[in-house]
Protein backbone atom coordinates (compact mmCIF):
# COMPACT_ATOMS: atom_id res chain seq x y z
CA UNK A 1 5.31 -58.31 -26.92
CA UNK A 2 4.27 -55.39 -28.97
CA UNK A 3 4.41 -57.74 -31.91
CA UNK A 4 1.78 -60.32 -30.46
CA UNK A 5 -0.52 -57.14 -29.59
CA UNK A 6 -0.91 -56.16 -33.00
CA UNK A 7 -1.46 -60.04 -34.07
CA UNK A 8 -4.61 -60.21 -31.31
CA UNK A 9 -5.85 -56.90 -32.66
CA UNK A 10 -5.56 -57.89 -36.23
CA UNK A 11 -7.24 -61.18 -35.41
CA UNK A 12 -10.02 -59.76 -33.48
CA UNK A 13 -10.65 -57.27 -36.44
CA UNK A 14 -11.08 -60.13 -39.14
CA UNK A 15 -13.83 -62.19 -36.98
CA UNK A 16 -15.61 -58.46 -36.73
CA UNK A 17 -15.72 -58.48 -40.37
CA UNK A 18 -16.44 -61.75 -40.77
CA UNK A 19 -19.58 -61.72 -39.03
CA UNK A 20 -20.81 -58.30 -40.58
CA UNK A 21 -20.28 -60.45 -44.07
CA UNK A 22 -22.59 -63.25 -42.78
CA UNK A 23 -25.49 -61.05 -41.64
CA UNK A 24 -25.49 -58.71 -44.53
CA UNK A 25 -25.59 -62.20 -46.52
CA UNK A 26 -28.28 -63.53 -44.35
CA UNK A 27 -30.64 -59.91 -44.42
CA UNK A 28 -30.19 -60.25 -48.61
CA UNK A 29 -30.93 -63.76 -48.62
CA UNK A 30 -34.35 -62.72 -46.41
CA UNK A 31 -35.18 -60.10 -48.59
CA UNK A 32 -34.38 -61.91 -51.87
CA UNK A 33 -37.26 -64.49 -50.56
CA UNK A 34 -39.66 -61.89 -49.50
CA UNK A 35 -39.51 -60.49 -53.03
CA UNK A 36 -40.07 -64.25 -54.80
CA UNK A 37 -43.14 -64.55 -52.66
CA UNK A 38 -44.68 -61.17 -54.06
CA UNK A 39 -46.86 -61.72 -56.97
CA UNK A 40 -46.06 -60.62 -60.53
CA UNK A 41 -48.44 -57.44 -61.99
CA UNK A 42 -49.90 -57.25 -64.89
CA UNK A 43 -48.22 -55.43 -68.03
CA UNK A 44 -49.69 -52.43 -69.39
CA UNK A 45 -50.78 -52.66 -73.15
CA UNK A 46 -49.30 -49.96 -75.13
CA UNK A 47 -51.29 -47.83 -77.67
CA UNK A 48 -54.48 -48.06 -76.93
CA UNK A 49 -56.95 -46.72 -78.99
CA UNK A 50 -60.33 -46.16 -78.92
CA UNK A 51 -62.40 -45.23 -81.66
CA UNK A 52 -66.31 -44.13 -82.29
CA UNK A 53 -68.03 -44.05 -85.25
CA UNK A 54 -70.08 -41.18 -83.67
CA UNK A 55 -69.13 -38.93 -80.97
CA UNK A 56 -72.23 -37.01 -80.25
CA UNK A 57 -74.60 -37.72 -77.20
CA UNK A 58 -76.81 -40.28 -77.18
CA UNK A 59 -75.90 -41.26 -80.94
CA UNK A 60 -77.95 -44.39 -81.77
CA UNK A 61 -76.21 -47.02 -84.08
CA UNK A 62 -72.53 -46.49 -83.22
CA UNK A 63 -69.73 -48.77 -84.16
CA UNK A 64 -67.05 -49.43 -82.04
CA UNK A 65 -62.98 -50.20 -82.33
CA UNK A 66 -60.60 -51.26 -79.87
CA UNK A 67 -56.75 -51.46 -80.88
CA UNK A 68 -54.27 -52.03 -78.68
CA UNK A 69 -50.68 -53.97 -78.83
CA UNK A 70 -50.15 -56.69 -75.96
CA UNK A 71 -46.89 -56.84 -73.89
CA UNK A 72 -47.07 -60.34 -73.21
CA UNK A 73 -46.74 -63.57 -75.94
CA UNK A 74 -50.15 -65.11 -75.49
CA UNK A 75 -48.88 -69.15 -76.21
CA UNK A 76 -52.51 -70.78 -77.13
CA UNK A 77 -54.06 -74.14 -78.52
CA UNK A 78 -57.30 -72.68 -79.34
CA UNK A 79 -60.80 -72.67 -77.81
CA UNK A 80 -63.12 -72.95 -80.47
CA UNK A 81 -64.84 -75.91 -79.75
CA UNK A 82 -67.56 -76.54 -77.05
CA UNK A 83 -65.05 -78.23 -75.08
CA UNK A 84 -62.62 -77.53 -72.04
CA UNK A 85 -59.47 -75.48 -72.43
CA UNK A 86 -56.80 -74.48 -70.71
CA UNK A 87 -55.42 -71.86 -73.42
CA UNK A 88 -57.65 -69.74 -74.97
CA UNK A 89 -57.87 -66.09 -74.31
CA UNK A 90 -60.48 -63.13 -72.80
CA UNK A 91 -60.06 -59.73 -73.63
CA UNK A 92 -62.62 -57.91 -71.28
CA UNK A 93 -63.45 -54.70 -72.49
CA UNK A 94 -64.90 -52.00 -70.25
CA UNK A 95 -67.53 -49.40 -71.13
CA UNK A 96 -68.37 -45.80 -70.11
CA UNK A 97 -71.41 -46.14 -67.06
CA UNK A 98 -74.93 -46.31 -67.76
CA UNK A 99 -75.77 -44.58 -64.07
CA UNK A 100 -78.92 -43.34 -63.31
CA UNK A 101 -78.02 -39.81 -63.89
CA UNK A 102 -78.79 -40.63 -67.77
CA UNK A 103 -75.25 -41.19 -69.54
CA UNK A 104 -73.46 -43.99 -70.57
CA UNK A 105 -73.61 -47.09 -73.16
CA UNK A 106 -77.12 -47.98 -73.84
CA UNK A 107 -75.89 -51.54 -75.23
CA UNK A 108 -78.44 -53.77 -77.33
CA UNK A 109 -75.53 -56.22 -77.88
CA UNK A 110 -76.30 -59.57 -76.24
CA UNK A 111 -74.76 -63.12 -77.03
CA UNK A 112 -74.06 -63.03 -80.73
CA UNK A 113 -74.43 -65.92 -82.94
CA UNK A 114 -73.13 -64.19 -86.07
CA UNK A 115 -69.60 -63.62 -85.95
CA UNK A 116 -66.67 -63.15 -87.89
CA UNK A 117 -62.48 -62.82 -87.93
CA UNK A 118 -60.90 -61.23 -91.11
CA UNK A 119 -56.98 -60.40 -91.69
CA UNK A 120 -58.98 -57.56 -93.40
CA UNK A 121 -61.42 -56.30 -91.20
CA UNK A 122 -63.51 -54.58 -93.98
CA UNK A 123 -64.21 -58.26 -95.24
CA UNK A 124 -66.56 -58.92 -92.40
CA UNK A 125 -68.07 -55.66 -92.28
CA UNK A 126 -71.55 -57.28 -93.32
CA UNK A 127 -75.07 -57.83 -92.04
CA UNK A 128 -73.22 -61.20 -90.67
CA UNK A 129 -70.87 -60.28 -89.35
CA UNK A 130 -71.66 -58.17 -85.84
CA UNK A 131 -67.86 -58.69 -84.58
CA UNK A 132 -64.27 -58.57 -86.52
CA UNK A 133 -61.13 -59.36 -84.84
CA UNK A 134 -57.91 -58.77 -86.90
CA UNK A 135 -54.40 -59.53 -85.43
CA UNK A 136 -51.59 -57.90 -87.41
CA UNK A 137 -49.26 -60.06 -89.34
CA UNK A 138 -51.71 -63.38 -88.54
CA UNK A 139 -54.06 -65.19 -90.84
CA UNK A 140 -57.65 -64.85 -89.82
CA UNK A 141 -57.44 -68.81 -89.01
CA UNK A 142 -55.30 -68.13 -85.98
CA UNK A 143 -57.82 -65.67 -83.85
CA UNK A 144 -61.34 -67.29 -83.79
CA UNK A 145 -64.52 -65.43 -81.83
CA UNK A 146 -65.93 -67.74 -79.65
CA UNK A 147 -68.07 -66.23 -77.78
CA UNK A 148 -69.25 -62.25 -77.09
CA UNK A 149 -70.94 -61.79 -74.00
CA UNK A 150 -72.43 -58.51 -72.63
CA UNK A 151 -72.40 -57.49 -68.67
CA UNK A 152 -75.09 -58.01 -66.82
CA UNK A 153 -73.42 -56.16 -63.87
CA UNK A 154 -75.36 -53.01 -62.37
CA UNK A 155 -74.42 -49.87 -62.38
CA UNK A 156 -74.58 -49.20 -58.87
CA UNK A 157 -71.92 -52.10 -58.22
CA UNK A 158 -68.84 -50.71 -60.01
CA UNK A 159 -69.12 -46.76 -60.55
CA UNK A 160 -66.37 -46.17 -63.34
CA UNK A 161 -66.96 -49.53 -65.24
CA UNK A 162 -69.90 -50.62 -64.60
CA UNK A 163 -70.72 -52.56 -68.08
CA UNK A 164 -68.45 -54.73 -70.04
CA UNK A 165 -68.16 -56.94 -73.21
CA UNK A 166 -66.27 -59.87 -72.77
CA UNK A 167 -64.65 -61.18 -76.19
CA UNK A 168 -63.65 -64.72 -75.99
CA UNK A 169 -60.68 -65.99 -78.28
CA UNK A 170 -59.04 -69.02 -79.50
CA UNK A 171 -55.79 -68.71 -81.13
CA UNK A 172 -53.73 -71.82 -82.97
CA UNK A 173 -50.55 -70.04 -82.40
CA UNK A 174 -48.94 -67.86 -79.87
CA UNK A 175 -49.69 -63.94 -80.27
CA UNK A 176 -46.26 -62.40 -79.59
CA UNK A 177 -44.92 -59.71 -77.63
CA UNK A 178 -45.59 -56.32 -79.90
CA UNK A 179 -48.84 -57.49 -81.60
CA UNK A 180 -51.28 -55.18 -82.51
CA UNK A 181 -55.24 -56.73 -81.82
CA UNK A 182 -58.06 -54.98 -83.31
CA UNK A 183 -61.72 -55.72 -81.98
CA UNK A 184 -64.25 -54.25 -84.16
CA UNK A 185 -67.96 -54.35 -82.97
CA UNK A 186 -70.29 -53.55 -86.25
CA UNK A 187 -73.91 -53.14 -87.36
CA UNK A 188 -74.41 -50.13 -84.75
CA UNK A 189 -75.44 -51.75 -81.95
CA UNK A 190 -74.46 -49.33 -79.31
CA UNK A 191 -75.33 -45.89 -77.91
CA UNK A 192 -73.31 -43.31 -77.10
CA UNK A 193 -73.51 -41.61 -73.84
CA UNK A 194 -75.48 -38.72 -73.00
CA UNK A 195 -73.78 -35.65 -71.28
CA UNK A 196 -73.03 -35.93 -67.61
CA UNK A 197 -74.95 -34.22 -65.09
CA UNK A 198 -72.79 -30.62 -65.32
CA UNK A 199 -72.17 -30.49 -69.09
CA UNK A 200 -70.71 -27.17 -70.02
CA UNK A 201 -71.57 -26.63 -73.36
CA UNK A 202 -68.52 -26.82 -75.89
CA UNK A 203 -66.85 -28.51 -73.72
CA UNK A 204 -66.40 -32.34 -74.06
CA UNK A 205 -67.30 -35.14 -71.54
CA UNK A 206 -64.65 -37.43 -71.04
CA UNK A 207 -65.35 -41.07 -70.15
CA UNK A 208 -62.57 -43.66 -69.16
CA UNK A 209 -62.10 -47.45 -71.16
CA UNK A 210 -60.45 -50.10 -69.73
CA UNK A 211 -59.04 -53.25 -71.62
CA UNK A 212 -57.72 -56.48 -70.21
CA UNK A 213 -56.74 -59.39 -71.58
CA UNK A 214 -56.98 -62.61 -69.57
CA UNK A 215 -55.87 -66.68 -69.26
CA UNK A 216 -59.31 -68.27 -69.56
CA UNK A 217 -59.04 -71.82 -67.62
CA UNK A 218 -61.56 -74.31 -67.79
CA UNK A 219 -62.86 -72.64 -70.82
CA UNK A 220 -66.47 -74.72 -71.67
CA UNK A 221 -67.40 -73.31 -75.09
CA UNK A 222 -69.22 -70.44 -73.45
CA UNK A 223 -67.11 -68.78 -71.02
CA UNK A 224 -64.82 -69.10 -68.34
CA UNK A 225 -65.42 -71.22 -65.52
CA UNK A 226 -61.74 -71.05 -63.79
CA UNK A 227 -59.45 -68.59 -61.78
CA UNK A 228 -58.41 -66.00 -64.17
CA UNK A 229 -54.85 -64.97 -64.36
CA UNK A 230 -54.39 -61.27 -66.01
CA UNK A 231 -51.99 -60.56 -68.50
CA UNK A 232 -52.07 -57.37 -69.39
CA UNK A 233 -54.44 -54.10 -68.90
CA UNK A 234 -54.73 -50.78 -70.50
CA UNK A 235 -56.98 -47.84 -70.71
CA UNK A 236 -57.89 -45.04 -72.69
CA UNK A 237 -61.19 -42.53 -72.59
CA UNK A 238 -63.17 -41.34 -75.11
CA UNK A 239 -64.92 -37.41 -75.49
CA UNK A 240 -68.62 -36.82 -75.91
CA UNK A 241 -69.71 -33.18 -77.50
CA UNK A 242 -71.98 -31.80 -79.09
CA UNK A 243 -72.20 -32.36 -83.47
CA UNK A 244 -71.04 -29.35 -85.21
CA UNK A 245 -73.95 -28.10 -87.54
CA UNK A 246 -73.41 -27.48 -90.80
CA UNK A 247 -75.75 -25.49 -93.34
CA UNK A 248 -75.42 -24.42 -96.77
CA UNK A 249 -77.99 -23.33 -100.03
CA UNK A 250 -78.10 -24.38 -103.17
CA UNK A 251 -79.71 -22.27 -105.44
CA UNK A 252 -81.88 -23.16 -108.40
CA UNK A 253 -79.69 -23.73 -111.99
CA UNK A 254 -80.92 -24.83 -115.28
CA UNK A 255 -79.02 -24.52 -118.94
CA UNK A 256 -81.03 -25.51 -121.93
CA UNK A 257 -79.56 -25.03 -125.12
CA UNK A 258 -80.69 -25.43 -129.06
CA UNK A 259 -78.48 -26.76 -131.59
CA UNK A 260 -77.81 -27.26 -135.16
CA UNK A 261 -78.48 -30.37 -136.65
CA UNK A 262 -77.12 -31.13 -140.66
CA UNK A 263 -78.78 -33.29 -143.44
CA UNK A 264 -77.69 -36.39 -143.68
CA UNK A 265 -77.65 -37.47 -140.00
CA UNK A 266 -79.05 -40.41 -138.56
CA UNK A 267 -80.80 -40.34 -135.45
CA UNK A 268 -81.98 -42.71 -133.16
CA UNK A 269 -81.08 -46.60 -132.99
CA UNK A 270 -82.80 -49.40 -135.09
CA UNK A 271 -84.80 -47.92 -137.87
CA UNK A 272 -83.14 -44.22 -137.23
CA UNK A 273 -84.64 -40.99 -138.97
CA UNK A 274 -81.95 -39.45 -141.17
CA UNK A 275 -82.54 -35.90 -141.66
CA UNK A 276 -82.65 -34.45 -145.19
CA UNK A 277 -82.56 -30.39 -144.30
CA UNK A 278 -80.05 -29.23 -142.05
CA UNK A 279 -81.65 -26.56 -139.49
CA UNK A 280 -79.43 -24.02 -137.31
CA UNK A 281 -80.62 -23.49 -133.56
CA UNK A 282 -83.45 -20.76 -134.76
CA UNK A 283 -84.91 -22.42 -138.26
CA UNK A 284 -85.56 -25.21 -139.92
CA UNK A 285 -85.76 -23.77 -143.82
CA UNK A 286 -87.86 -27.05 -145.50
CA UNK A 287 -87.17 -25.12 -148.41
CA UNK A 288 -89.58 -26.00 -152.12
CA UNK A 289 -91.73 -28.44 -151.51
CA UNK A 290 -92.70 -31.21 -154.07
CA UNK A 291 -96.01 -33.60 -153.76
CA UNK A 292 -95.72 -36.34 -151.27
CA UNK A 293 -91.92 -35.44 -151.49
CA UNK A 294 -91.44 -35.56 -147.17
CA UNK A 295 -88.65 -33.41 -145.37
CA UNK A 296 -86.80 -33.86 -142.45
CA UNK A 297 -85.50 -31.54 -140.03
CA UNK A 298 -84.52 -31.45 -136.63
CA UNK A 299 -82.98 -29.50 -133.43
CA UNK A 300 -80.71 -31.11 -130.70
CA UNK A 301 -81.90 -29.75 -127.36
CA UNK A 302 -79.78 -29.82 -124.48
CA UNK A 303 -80.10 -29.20 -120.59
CA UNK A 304 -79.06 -29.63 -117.13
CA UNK A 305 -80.72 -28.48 -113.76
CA UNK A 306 -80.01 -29.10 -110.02
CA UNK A 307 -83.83 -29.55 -109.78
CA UNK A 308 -84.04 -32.78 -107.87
CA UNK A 309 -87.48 -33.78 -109.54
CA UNK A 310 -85.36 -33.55 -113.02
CA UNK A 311 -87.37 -31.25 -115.86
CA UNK A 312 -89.49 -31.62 -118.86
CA UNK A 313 -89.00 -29.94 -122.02
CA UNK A 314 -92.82 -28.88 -123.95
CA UNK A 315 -92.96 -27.57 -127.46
CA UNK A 316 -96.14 -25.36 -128.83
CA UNK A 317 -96.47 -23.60 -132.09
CA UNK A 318 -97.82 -19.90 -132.52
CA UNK A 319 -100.07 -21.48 -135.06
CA UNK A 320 -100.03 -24.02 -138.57
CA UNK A 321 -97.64 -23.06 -140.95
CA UNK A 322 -99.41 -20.61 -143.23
CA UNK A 323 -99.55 -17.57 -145.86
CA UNK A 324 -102.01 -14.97 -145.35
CA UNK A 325 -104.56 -17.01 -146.93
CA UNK A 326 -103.87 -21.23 -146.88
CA UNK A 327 -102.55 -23.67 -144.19
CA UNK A 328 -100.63 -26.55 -143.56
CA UNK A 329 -102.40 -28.61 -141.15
CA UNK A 330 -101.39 -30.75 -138.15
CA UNK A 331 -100.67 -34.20 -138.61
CA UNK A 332 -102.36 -35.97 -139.31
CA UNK A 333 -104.85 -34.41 -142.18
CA UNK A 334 -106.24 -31.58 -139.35
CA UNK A 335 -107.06 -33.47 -136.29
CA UNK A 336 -104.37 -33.66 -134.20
CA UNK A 337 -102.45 -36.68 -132.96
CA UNK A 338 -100.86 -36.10 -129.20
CA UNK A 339 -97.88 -37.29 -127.97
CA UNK A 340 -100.07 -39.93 -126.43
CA UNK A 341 -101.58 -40.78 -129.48
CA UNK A 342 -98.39 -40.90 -131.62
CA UNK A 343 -98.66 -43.10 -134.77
CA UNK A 344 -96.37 -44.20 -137.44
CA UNK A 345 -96.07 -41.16 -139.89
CA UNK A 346 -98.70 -41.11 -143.50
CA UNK A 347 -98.86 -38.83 -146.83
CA UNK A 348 -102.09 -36.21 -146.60
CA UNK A 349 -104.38 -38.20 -148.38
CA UNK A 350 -105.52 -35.60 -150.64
CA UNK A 351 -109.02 -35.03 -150.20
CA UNK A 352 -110.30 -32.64 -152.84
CA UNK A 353 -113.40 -32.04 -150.61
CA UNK A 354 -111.28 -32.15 -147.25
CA UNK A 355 -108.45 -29.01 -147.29
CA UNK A 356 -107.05 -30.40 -144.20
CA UNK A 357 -105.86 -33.12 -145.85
CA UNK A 358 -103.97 -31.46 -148.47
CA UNK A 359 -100.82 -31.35 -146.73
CA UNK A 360 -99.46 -31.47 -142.84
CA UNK A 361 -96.97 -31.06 -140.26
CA UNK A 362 -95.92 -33.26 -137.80
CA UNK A 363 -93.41 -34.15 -134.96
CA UNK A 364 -91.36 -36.58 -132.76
CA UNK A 365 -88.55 -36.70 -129.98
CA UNK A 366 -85.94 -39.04 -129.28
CA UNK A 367 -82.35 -39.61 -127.32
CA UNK A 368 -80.21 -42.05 -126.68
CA UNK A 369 -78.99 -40.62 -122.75
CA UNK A 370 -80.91 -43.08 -120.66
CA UNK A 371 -81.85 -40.32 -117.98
CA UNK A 372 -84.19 -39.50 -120.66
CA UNK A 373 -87.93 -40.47 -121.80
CA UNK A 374 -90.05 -39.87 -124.58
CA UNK A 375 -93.62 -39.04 -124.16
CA UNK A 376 -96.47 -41.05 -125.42
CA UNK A 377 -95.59 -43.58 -128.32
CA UNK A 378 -92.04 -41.82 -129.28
CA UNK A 379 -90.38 -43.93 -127.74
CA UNK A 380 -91.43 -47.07 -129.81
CA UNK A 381 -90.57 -46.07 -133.63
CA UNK A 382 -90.77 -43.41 -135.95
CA UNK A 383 -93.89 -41.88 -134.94
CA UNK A 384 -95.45 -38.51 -134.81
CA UNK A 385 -97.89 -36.22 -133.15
CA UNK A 386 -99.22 -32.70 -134.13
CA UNK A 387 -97.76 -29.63 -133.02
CA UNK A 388 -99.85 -27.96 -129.95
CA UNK A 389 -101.15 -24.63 -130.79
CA UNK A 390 -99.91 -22.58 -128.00
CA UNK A 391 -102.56 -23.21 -125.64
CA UNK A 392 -104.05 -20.64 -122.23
CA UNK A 393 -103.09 -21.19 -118.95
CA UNK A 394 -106.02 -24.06 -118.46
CA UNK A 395 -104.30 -26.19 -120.77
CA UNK A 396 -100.90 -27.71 -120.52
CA UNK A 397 -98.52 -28.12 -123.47
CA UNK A 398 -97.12 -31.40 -125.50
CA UNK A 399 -94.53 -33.04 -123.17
CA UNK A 400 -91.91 -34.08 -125.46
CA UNK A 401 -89.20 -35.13 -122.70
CA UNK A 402 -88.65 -35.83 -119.65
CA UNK A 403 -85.55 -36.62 -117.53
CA UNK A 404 -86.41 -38.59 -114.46
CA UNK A 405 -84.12 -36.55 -112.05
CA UNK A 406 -80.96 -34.46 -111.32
CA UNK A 407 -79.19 -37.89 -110.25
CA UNK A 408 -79.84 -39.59 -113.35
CA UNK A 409 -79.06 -36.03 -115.64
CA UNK A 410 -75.68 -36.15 -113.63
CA UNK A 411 -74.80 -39.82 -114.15
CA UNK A 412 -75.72 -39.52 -118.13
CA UNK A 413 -73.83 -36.01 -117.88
CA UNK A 414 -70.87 -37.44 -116.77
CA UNK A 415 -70.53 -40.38 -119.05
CA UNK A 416 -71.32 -38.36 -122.12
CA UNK A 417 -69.15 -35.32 -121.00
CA UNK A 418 -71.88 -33.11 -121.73
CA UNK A 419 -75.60 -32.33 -120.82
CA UNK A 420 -78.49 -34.83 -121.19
CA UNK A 421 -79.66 -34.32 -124.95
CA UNK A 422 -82.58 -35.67 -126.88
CA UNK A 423 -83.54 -34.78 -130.80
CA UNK A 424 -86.61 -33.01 -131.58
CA UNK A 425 -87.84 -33.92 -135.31
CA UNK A 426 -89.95 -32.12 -137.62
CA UNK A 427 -91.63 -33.74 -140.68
CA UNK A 428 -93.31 -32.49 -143.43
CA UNK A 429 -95.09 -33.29 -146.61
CA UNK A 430 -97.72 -31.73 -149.14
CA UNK A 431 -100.43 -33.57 -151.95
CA UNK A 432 -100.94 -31.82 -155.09
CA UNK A 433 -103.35 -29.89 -153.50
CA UNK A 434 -102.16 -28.44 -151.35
CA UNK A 435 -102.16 -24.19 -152.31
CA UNK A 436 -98.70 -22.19 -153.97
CA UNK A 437 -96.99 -19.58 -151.69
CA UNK A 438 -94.69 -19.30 -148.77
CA UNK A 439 -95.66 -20.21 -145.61
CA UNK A 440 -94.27 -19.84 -142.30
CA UNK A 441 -95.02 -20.13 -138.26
CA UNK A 442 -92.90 -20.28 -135.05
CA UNK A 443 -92.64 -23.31 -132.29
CA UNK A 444 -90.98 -22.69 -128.78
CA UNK A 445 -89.73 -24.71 -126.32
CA UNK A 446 -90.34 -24.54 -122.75
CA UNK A 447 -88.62 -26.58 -119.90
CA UNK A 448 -90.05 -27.07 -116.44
CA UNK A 449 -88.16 -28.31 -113.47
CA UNK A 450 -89.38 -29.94 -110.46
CA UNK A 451 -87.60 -28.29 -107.44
């Protein structure tokens, strides 16, 4: 009998067991159900960036960047066309509020007509091209901008988002898990927001993005017209302080230099003057002169300034060449040509009644750096004007040069690997008449900037 007790007890224990199996079974089988019949969330988008092209208050013109990488394959057939579509894509991308208390997005971007994709985003950076959308390892062909529509949502509704652009796309293929999407809104048609009531100076406002990307049903060329399912969300903020000033002074510089210039060389292009005395950077010695024999000499002037007006270089004389008794006149035969009234060079004509035409002096300038112009007519040929007497303060000197400005100096500069240069060039020739002894004078230079 003690065997048949243990039997019934082992027996009783096994149904016990039994029926603790069966309702743990039924309580997961419950569960497991409840769980199926919960819906799915969203997936959050990983590295999301969001980048200004300005970060100071109320900074007109701003371009914007969104960059993000999506967490779930987006499998489309495209929804380019004015037609419906059950697979194209919204990304809906949030801006910072425009509230009454003055800060936020001050958006002029409304339904754009002019837009472009790119593999290479700085491709469709142009006056065309107000949006760029670039997804990483994709030709540009597979993301197409359909449409880009603006909120028209007020700020009172939603208080942390309350404008938004939606971005409409159409891709041929499926954007996979691990994709990086860039959105990039050109031509600066945003605003950035203004400080938030509270602003402690040095201290940056921060303002919350939020991007989601979207299943656009029933998509009619335009925008969506179905139930939405979300994909995937993200968010990110961006900081608003104040521009960092920056000063600095340039002071004034200028270099001008006088060089050598030996016989023989040839200066200028098409019918060039070829010296035939060689000067050094104080003298030109013409040496004996024989009758309606002419010399040559010149001077290679060189300068730079940071003026931004550029500079002009002037030449006088201290008076005509002369002994303590006779003169060489101006060119041409006394009366004095001006840069303005340059002409092509002549022999004194050898008056015996006239003196001033017994012999003169004259003078031209000319450079090949093409920051540089002549004055007057020495620019078109061999021509030449009398040297100015050093005149008073109510008169202004010859002009021989000019250089247009500092920009132009620096670009000739730069190519040439030295300063801008130009050739001043003296000429000279006596008649028969003209009186025995040595004879002598002095020019100067002067150069002016415009600062």
């Amino acid at each position: 009998m003690p065997e048949l007790t243990r039997v019934a007890g082992a027996a009783k224990s096994n149904r016990f067991t039994t029926a603790l199996y069966f309702l743990l079974f039924a309580a997961l089988f419950v569960f497991g159900a409840w769980m199926f019949q919960r819906p799915v969330n969203a997936g959050a988008l990983t590295s999301v960036q969001i980048i200004l092209s300005k970060t100071a208050p109320s900074s007109t013109q701003t371009n914007i960047e969104y960059s993000f990488y999506v967490t779930t394959t987006m499998n489309g057939t495209g929804c380019s066309s004015a037609t419906s579509e059950d697979s194209c894509f919204r990304l809906r991308l949030s801006l910072p509020a425009t509230s009454t208390a003055g800060y936020g997005y001050q958006s002029a971007f409304a339904v754009t007509s002019t837009i472009a994709t790119s593999s290479n985003p700085s491709a469709c950076a142009g006056a065309n091209s107000d949006v760029c959308v670039k997804a990483d390892g994709y030709n540009f062909d597979d993301l197409v901008v359909t449409q880009v529509v603006t909120s028209t949502q007020s700020s009172a509704a939603t208080a942390d988002y309350p404008d938004r652009i939606d971005v409409y796309l159409g891709s041929t293929t499926s954007v996979t898990t691990g994709t990086r999407i860039r959105v990039f809104f050109y031509n600066g048609v945003f605003t950035t927001p203004g400080f938030k009531p509270g602003h402690v100076e040095g201290y940056a406002d921060i303002h919350g993005l939020g991007i989601t990307t979207m299943r656009c049903p029933n998509f009619d060329g335009s925008q969506c017209q179905g139930t939405e399912a979300t994909y995937d969300t993200g968010s990110s903020n961006v900081a608003i302080q104040e521009a960092t000033t920056f000063t600095a002074t340039v002071n004034e510089s200028m270099t001008f230099t006088v060089n050598a210039v030996d016989a023989g060389t040839s200066i200028g292009t098409g019918a060039p003057i070829v010296t035939n005395i060689g000067s050094t950077t104080t003298s030109c010695p013409f040496g004996t002169l024989s009758p309606f024999v002419p010399k040559i000499c010149a001077q290679r002037v060189e300068w730079i300034t940071s003026a931004a007006g550029g500079a002009g270089v002037y030449v006088v004389q201290n008076g005509n060449m002369s002994t303590s008794t006779y003169d060489i006149d101006q060119f041409k035969d006394g009366t004095r040509l001006t840069p303005g009234t340059a002409a092509d060079w002549t022999s004194p004509t050898g008056n015996p009644g006239d003196e001033n035409s017994w012999g003169h002096l004259g003078y031209t300038g000319t450079s090949t750096d093409a920051a540089v112009t002549g004055a007057g007519n020495f620019s078109s040929g061999e021509r030449y004007a009398g040297i100015l007497t050093r005149p008073g303060l109510q008169a202004n000197p010859d002009l021989i040069f000019a250089s247009n400005s500092n920009a132009l100096i620096a670009s000739t500069a730069a190519a040439n690997s030295t300063e801008v240069h130009a050739y001043s060039v003296y000429k000279i020739e006596v008649s028969s008449l003209q009186e025995s002894g040595t004879y002598s004078n002095e020019i100067q230079y002067q150069i002016v900037a415009s600062y």
